[in-house]
PDB file of N, CA and C in Angstrom:
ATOM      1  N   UNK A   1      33.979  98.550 181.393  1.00  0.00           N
ATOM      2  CA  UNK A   1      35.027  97.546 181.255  1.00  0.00           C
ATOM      3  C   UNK A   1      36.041  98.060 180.227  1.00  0.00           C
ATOM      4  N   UNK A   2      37.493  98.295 180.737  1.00  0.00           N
ATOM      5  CA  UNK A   2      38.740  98.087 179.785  1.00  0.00           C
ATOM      6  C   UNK A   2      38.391  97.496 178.650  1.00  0.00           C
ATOM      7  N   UNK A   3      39.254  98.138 177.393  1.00  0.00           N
ATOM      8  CA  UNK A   3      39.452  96.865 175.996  1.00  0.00           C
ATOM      9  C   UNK A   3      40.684  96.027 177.051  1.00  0.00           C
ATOM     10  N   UNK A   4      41.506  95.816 177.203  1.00  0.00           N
ATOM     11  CA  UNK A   4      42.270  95.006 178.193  1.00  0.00           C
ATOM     12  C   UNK A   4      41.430  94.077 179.144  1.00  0.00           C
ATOM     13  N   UNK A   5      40.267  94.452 179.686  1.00  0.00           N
ATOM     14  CA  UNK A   5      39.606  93.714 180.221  1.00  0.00           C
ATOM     15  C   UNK A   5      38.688  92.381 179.643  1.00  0.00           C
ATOM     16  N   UNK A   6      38.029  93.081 178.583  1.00  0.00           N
ATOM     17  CA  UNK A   6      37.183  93.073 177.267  1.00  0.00           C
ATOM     18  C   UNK A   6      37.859  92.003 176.687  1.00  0.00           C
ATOM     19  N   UNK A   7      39.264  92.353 176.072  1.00  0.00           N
ATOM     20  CA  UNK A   7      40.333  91.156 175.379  1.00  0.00           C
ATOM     21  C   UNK A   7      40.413  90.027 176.452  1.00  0.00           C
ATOM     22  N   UNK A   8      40.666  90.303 177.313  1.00  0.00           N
ATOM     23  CA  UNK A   8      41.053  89.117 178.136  1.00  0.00           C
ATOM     24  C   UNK A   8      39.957  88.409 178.385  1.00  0.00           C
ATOM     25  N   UNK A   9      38.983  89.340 179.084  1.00  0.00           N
ATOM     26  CA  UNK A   9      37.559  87.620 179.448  1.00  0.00           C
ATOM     27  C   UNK A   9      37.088  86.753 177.678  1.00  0.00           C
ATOM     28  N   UNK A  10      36.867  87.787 176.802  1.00  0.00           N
ATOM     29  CA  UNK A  10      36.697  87.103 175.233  1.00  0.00           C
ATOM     30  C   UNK A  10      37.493  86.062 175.393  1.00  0.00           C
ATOM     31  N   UNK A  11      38.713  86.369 175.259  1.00  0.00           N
ATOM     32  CA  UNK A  11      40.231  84.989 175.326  1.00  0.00           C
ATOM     33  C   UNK A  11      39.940  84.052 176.114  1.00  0.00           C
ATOM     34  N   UNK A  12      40.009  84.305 177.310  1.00  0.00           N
ATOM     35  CA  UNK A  12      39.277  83.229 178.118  1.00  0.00           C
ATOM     36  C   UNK A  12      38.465  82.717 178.206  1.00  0.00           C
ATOM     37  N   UNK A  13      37.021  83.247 177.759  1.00  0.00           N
ATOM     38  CA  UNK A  13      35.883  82.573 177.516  1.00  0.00           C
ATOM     39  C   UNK A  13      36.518  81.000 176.088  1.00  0.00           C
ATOM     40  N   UNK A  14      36.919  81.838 174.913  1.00  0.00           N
ATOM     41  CA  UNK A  14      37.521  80.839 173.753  1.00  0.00           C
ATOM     42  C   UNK A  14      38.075  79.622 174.190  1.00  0.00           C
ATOM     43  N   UNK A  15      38.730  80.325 175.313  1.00  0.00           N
ATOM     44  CA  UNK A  15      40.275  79.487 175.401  1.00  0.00           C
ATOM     45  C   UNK A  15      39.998  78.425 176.250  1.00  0.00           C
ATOM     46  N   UNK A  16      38.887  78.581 177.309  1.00  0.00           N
ATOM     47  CA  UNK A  16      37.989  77.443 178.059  1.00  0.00           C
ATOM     48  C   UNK A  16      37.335  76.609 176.846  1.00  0.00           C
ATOM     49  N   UNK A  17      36.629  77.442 176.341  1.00  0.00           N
ATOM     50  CA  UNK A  17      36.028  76.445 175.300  1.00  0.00           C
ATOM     51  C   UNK A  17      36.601  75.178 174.754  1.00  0.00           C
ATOM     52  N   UNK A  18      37.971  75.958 174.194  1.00  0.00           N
ATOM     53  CA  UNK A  18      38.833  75.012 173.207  1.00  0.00           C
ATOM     54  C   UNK A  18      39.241  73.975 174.275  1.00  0.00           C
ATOM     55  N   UNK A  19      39.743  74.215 175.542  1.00  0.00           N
ATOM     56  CA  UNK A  19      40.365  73.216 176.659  1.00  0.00           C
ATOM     57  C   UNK A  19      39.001  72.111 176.794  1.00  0.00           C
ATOM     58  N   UNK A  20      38.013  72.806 176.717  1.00  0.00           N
ATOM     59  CA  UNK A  20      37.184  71.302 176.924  1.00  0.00           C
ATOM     60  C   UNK A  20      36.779  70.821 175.838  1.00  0.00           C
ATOM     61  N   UNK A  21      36.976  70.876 174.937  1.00  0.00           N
ATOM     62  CA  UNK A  21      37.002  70.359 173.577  1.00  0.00           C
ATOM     63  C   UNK A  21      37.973  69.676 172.857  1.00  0.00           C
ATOM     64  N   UNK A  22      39.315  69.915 173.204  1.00  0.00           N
ATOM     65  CA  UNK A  22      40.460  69.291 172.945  1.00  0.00           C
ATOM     66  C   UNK A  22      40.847  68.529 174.315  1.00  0.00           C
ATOM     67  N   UNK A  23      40.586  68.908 175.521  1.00  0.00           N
ATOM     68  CA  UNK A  23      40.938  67.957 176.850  1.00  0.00           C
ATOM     69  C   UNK A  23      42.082  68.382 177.185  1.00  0.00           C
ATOM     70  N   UNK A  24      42.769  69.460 176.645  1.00  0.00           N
ATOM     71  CA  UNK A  24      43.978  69.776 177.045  1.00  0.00           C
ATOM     72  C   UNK A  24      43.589  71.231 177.935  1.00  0.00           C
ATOM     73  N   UNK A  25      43.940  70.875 179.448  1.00  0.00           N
ATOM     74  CA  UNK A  25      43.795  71.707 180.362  1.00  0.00           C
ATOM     75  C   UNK A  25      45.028  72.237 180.753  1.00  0.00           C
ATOM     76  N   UNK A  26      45.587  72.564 179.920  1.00  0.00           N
ATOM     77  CA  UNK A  26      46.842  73.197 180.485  1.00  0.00           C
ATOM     78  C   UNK A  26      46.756  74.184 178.742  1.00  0.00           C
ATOM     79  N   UNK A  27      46.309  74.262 177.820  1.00  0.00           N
ATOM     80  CA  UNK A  27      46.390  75.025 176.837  1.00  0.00           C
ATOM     81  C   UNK A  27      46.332  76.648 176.761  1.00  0.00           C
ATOM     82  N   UNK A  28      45.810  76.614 178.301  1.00  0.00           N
ATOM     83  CA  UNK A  28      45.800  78.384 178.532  1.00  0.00           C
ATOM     84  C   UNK A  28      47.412  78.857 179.090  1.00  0.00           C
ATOM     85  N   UNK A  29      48.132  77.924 179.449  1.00  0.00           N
ATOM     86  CA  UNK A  29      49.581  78.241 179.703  1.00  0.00           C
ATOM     87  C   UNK A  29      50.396  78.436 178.185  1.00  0.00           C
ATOM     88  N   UNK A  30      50.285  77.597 177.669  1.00  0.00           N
ATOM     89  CA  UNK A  30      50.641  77.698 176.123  1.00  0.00           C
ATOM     90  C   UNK A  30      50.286  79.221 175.277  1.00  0.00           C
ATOM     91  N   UNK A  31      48.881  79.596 175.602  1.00  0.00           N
ATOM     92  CA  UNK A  31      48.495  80.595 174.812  1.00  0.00           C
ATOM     93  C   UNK A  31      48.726  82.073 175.747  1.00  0.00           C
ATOM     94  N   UNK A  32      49.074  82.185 176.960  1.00  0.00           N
ATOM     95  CA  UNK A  32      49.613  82.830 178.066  1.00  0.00           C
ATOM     96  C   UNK A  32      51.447  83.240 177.196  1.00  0.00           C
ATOM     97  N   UNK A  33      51.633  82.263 176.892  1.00  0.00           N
ATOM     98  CA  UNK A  33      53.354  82.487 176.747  1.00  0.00           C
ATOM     99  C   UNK A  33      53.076  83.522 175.288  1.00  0.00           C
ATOM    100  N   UNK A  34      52.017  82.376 174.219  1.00  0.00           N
ATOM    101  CA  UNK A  34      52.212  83.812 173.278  1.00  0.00           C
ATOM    102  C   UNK A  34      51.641  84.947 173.696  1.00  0.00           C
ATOM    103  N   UNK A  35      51.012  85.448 174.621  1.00  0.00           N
ATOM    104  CA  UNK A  35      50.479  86.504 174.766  1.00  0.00           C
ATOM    105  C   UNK A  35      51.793  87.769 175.238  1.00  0.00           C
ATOM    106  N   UNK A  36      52.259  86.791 176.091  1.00  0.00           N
ATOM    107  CA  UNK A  36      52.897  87.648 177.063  1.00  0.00           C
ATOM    108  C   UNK A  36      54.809  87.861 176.208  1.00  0.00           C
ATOM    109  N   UNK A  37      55.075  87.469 174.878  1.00  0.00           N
ATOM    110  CA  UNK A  37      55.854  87.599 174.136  1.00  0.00           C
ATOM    111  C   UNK A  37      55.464  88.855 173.755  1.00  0.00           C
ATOM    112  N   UNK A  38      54.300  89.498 173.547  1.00  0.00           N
ATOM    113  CA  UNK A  38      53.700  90.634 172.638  1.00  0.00           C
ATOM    114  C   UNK A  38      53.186  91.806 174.131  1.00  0.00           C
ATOM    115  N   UNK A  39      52.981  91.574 174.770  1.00  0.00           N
ATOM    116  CA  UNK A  39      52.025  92.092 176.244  1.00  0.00           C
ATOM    117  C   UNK A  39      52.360  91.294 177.551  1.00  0.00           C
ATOM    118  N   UNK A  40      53.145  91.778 178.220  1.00  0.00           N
ATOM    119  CA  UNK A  40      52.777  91.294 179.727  1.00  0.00           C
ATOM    120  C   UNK A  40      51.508  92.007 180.614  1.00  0.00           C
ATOM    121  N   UNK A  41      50.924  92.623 179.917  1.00  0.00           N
ATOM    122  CA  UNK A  41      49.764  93.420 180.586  1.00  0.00           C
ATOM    123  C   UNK A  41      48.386  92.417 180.299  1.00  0.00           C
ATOM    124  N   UNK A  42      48.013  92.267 178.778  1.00  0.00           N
ATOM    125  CA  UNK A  42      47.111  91.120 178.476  1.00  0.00           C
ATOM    126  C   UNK A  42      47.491  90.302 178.660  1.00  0.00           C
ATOM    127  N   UNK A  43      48.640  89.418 178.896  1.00  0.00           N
ATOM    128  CA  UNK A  43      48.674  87.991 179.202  1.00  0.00           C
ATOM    129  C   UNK A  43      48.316  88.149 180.742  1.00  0.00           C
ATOM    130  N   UNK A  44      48.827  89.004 181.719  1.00  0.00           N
ATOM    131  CA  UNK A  44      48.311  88.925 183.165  1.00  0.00           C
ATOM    132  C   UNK A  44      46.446  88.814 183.709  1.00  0.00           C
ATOM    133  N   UNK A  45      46.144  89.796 182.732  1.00  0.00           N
ATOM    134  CA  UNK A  45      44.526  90.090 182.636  1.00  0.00           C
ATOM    135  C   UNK A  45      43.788  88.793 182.182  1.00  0.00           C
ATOM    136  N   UNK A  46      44.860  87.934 181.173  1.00  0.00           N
ATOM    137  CA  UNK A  46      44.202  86.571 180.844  1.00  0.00           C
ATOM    138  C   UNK A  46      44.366  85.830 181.751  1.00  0.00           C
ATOM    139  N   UNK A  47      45.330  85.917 182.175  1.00  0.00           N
ATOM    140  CA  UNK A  47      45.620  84.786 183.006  1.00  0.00           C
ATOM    141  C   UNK A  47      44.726  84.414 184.540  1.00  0.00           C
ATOM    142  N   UNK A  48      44.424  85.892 184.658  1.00  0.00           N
ATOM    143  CA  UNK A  48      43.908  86.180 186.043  1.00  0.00           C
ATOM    144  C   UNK A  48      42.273  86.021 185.448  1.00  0.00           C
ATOM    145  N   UNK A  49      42.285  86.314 184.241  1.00  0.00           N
ATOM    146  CA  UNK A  49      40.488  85.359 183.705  1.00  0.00           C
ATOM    147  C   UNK A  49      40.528  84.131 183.974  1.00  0.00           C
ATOM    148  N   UNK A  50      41.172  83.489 183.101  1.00  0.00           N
ATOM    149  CA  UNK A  50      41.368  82.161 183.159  1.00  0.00           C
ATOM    150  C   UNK A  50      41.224  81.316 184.479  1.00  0.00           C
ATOM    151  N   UNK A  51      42.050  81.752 185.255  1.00  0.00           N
ATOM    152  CA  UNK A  51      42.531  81.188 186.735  1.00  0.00           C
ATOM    153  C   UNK A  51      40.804  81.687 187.383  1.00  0.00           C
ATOM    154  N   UNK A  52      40.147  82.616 187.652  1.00  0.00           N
ATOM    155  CA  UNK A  52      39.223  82.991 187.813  1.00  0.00           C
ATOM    156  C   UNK A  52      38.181  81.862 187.539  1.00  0.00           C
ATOM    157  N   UNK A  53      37.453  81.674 186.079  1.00  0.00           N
ATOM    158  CA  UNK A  53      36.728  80.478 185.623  1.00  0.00           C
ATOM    159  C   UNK A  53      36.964  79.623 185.861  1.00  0.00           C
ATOM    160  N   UNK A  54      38.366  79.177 186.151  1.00  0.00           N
ATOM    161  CA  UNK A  54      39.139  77.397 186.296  1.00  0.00           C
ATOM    162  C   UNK A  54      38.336  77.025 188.119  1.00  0.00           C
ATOM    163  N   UNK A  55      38.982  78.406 189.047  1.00  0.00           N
ATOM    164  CA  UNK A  55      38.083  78.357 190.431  1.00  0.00           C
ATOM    165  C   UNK A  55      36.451  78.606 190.289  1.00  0.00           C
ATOM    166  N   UNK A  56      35.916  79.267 189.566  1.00  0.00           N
ATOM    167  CA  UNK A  56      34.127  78.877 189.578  1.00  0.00           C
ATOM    168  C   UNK A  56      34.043  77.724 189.041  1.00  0.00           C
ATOM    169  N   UNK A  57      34.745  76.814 188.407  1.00  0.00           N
ATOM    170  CA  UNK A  57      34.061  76.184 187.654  1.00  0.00           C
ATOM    171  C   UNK A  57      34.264  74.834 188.983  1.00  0.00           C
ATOM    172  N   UNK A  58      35.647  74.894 189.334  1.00  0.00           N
ATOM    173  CA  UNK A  58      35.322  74.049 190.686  1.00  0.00           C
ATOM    174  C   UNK A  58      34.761  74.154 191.913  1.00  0.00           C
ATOM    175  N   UNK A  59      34.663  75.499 191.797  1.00  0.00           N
ATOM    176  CA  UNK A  59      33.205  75.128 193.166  1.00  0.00           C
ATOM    177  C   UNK A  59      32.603  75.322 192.744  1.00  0.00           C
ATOM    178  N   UNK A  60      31.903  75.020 191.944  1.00  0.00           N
ATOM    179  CA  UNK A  60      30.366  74.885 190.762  1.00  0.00           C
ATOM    180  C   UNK A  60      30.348  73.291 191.089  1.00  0.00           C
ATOM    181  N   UNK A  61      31.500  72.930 190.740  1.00  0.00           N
ATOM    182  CA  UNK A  61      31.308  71.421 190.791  1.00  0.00           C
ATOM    183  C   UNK A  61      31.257  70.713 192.153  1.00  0.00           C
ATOM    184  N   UNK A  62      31.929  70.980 192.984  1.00  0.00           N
ATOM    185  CA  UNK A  62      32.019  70.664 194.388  1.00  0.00           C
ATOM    186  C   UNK A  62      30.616  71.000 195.247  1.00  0.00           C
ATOM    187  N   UNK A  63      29.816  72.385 194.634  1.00  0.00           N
ATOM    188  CA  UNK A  63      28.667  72.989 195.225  1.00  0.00           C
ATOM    189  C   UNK A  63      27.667  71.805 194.605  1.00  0.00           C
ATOM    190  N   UNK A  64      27.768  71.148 193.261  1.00  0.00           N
ATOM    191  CA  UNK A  64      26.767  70.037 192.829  1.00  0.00           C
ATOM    192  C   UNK A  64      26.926  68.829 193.553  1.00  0.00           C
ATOM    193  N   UNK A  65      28.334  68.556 193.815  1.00  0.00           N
ATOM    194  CA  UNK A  65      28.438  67.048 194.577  1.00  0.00           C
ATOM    195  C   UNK A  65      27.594  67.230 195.803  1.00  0.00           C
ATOM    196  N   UNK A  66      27.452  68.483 196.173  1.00  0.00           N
ATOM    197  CA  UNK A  66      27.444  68.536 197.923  1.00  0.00           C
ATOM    198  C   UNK A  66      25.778  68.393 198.101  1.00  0.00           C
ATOM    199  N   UNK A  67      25.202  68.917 196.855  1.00  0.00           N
ATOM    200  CA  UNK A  67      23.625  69.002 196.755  1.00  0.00           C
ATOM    201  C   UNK A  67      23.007  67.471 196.419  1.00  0.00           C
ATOM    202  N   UNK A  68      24.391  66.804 195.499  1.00  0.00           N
ATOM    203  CA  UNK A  68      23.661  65.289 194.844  1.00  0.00           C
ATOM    204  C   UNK A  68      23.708  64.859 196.443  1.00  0.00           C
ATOM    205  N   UNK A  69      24.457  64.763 197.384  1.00  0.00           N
ATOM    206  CA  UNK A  69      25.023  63.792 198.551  1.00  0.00           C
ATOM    207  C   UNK A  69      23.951  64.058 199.182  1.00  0.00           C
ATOM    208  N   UNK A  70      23.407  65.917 199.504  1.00  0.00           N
ATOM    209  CA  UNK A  70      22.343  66.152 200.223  1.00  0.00           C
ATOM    210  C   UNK A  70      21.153  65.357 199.968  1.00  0.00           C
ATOM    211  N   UNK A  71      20.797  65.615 198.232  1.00  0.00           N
ATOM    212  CA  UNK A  71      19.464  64.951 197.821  1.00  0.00           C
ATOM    213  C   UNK A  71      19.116  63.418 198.053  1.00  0.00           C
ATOM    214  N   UNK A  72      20.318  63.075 198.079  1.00  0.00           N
ATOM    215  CA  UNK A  72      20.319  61.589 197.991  1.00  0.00           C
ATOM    216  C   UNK A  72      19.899  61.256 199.325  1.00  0.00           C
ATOM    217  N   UNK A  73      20.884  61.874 200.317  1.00  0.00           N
ATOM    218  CA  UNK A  73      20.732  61.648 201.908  1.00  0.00           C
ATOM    219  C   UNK A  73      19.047  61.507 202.285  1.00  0.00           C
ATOM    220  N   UNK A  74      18.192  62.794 201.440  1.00  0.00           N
ATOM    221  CA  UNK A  74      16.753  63.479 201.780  1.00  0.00           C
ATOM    222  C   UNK A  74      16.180  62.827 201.055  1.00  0.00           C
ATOM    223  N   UNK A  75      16.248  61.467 200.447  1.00  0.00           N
ATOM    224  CA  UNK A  75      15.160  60.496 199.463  1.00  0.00           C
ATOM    225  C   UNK A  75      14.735  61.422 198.523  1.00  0.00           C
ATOM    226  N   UNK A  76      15.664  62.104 197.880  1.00  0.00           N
ATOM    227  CA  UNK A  76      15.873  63.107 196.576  1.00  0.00           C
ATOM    228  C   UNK A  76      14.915  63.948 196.987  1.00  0.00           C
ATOM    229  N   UNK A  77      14.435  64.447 197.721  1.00  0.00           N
ATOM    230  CA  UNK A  77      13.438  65.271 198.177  1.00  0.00           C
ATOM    231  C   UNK A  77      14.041  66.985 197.642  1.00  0.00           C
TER     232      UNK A  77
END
C-alpha cells in the first residue's frame, strides 16, 4: 500500500468516526476542500475512501434489514 493510500484510508477511517459522533455527514466534504487546497492527489484518494465506506456501510445496512425481514418471516429461526 502507497503512503497516499495509507494517508487516505487513516483519514477516512478518523473522519467516519468523527461524522458519527458529531452527526454531521457531510463533514468529509468540508475536510476534502482542505485537503485538496494543499493536494488534489490526497484529497481524491480520500475521497474515493470515504465514498467507498459511506457504500459498505449501506449495504451492510440494507444486507441486515433483509436478514431481520427474513428471520422474522422464518419465526426467527
Amino acid at each position: 500500500m502507497s503512503t497516499l493510500d495509507k494517508l487516505a484510508a487513516q483519514l477516512g477511517e478518523d473522519v467516519m468516526k468523527a461524522m458519527d459522533e458529531t452527526g454531521d455527514d457531510r463533514l468529509f466534504m468540508e475536510i476534502s476542500k482542505t485537503i485538496g487546497a494543499a493536494s488534489q492527489t490526497l484529497e481524491e484518494a480520500f475521497l474515493t475512501d470515504v465514498r467507498v465506506r459511506l457504500a459498505e456501510r449501506k449495504a451492510r445496512e440494507h444486507l441486515n434489514r433483509r436478514l431481520k425481514q427474513h428471520r422474522a418471516g422464518a419465526g426467527g429461526a
